[in-house]
Protein backbone atom coordinates (compact mmCIF):
# COMPACT_ATOMS: atom_id res chain seq x y z
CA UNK A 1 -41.96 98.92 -42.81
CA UNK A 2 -43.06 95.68 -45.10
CA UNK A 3 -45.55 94.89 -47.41
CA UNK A 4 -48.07 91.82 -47.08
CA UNK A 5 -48.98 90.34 -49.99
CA UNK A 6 -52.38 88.71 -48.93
CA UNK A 7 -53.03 87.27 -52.46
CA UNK A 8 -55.28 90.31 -53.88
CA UNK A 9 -54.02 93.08 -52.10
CA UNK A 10 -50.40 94.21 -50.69
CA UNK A 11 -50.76 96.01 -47.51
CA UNK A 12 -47.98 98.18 -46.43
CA UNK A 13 -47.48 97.86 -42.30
CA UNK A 14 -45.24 99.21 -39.85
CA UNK A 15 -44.11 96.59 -36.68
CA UNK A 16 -42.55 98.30 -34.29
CA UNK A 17 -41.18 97.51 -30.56
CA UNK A 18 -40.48 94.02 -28.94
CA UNK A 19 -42.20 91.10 -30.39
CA UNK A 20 -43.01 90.07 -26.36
CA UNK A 21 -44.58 93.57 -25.58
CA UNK A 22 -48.39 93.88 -25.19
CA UNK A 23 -49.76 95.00 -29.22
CA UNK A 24 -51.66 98.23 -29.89
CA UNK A 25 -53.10 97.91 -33.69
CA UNK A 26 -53.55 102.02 -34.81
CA UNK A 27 -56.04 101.80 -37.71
CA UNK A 28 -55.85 104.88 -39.79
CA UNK A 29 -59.56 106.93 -40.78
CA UNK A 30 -60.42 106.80 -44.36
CA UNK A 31 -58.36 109.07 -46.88
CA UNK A 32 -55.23 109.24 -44.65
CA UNK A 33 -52.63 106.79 -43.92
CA UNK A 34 -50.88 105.37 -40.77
CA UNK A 35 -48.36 108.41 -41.36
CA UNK A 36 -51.59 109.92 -39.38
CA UNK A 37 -49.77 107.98 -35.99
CA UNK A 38 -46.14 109.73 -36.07
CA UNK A 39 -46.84 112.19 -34.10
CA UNK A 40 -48.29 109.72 -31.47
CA UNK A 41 -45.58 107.10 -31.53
CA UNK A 42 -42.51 108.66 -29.77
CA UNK A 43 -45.12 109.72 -26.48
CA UNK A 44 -45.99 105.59 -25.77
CA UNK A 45 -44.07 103.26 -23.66
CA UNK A 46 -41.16 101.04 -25.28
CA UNK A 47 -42.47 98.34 -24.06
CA UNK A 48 -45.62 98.28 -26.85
CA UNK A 49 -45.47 96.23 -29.93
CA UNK A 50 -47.11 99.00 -31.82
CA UNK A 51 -48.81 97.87 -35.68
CA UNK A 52 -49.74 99.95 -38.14
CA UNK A 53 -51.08 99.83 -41.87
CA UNK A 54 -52.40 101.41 -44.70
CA UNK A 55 -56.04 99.86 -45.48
CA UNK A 56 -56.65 98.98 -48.96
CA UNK A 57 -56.37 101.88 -51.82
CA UNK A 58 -55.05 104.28 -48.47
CA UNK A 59 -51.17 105.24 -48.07
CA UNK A 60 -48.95 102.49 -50.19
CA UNK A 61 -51.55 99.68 -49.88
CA UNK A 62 -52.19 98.90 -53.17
CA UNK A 63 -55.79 98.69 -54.60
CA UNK A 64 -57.00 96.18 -57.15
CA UNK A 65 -60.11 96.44 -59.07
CA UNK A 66 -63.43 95.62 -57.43
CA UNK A 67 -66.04 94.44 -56.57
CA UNK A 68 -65.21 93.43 -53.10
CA UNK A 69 -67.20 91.52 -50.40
CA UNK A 70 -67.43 92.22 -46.93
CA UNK A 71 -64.61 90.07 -46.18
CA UNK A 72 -62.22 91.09 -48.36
């Protein structure tokens, strides 16, 4: 697990499997965090690159004061 500091917001992710395999991207609903997936995880093939992160103010992503635009 890592932290990405984008500039305004550190997101916490989870990269898992080999950096070749085919990626799955689990995106978490809002109030929980990608802890939501763990259960999931040990049923899927190897062979995924599996990513998962906490969106913004969710989980250990941290949240900085608003506003914030669409593309943030």
């Amino acid at each position: 697990m890592q932290m990405i500091d984008t500039g305004d917001v550190k997101v916490h992710v989870d990269v898992r499997g080999p950096e070749d395999g085919p990626a799955v991207v689990f995106s978490n609903s809002l109030g929980t965090d990608f802890r939501l997936w763990d259960k999931i995880l040990p049923q899927l093939p190897e062979t995924l690159r599996i990513v998962r992160y906490d969106k913004r103010g969710h989980g250990l992503t941290s949240c900085p004061r608003g506003p914030y635009g669409m593309g943030q």
